[in-house]
Protein backbone atom coordinates (compact mmCIF):
# COMPACT_ATOMS: atom_id res chain seq x y z
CA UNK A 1 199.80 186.62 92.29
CA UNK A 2 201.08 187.15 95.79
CA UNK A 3 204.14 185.11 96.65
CA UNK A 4 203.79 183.66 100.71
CA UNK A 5 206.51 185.15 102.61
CA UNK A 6 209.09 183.54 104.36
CA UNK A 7 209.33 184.33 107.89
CA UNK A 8 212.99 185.84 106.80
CA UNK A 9 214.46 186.84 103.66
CA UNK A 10 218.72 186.65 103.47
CA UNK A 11 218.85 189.66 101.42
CA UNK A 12 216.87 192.65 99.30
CA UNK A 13 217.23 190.48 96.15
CA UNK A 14 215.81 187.99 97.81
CA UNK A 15 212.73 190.53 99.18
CA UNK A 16 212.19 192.63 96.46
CA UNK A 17 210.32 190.08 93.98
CA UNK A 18 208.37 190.04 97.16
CA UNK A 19 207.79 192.99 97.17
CA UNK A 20 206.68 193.71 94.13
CA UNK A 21 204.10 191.05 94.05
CA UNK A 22 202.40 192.90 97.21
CA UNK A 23 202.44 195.50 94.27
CA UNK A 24 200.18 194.42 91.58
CA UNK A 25 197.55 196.98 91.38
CA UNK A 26 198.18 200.05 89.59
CA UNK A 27 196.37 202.93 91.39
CA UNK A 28 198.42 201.39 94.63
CA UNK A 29 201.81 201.64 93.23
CA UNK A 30 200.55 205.00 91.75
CA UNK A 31 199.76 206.28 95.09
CA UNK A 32 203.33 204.97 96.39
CA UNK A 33 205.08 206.92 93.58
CA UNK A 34 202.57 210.02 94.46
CA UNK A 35 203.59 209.55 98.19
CA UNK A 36 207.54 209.49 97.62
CA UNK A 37 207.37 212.15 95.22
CA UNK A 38 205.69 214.45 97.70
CA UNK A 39 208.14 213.03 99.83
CA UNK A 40 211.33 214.72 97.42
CA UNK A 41 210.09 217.75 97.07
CA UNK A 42 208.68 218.57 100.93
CA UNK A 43 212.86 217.17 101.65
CA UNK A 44 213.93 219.63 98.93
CA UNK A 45 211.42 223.12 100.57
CA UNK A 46 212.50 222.23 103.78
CA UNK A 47 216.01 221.96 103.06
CA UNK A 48 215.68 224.79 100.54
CA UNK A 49 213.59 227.46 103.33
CA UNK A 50 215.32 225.96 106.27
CA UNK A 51 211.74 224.92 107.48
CA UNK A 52 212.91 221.23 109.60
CA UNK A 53 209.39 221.34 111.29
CA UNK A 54 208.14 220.48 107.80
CA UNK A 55 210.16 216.97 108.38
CA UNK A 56 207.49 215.59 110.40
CA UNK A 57 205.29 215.48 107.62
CA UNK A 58 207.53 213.15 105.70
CA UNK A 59 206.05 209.90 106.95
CA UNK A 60 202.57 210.73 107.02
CA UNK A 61 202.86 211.81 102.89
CA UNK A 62 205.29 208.41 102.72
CA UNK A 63 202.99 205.92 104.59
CA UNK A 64 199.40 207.47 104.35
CA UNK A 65 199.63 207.43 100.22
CA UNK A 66 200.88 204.09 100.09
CA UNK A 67 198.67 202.77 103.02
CA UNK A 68 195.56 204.21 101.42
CA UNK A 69 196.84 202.15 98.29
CA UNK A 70 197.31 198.92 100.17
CA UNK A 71 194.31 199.11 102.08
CA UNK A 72 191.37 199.88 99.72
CA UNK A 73 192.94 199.00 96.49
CA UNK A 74 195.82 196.14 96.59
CA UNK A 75 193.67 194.37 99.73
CA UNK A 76 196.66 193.72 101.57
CA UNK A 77 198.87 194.25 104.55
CA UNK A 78 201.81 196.53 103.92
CA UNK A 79 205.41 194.46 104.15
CA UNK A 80 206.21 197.62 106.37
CA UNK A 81 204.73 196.19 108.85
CA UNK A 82 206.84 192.61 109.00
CA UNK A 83 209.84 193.85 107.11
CA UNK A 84 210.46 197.83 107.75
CA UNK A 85 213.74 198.23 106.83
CA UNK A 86 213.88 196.10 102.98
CA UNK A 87 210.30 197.86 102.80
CA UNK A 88 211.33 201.61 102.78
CA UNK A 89 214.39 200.14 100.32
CA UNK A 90 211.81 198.57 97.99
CA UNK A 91 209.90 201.89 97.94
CA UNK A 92 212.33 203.69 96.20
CA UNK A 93 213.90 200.73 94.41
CA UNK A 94 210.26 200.47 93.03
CA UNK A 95 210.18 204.60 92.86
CA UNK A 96 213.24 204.47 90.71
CA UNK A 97 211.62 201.15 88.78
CA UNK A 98 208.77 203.43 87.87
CA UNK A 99 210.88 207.04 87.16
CA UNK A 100 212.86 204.11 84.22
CA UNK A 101 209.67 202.78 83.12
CA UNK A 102 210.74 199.34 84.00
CA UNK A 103 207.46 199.19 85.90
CA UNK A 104 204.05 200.30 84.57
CA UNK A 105 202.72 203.05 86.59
């Protein structure tokens, strides 16, 4: 179930249970760990070919997977929106979560 935000959280410990409840569904949290894997490996091309205009694609594959998930499949508002900064950090805290199979995916 969702938890109801506080208007401010002290810390990312604090967030991140948070966080994951706005995380329930599956197919949403797979489409966040589709997004930030697209995400590594356009960083690693572009790095790799020297490409940088290929940057600007980062958060469109970052935020249009995982708003697609939020909006037609979790029913919610992303936390980007209210918290952006402990948002990106629970992305890939949840990213790495998911890669260690301590959340389903």
């Amino acid at each position: 179930m969702t938890q109801k935000a506080p208007s401010r959280f002290n810390s990312f410990a604090q967030f991140y249970p948070y966080y994951l409840s706005e995380h329930q569904n599956m197919t949403c949290r797979r489409l966040h760990f589709v997004g930030s894997t697209l995400i590594l490996a356009l960083l690693t091309y572009a790095l790799m070919t020297e490409q940088w205009m290929l940057l600007w694609f980062v958060p469109v594959l970052g935020y249009g997977f995982a708003w697609v998930g939020h909006f037609f499949f979790e029913h919610n508002k992303p936390a980007t929106f209210k918290y952006p900064f402990y948002s990106l950090l629970g992305d890939w805290v949840m990213f790495k979560d998911m890669l260690l199979g301590n959340i389903k995916r």
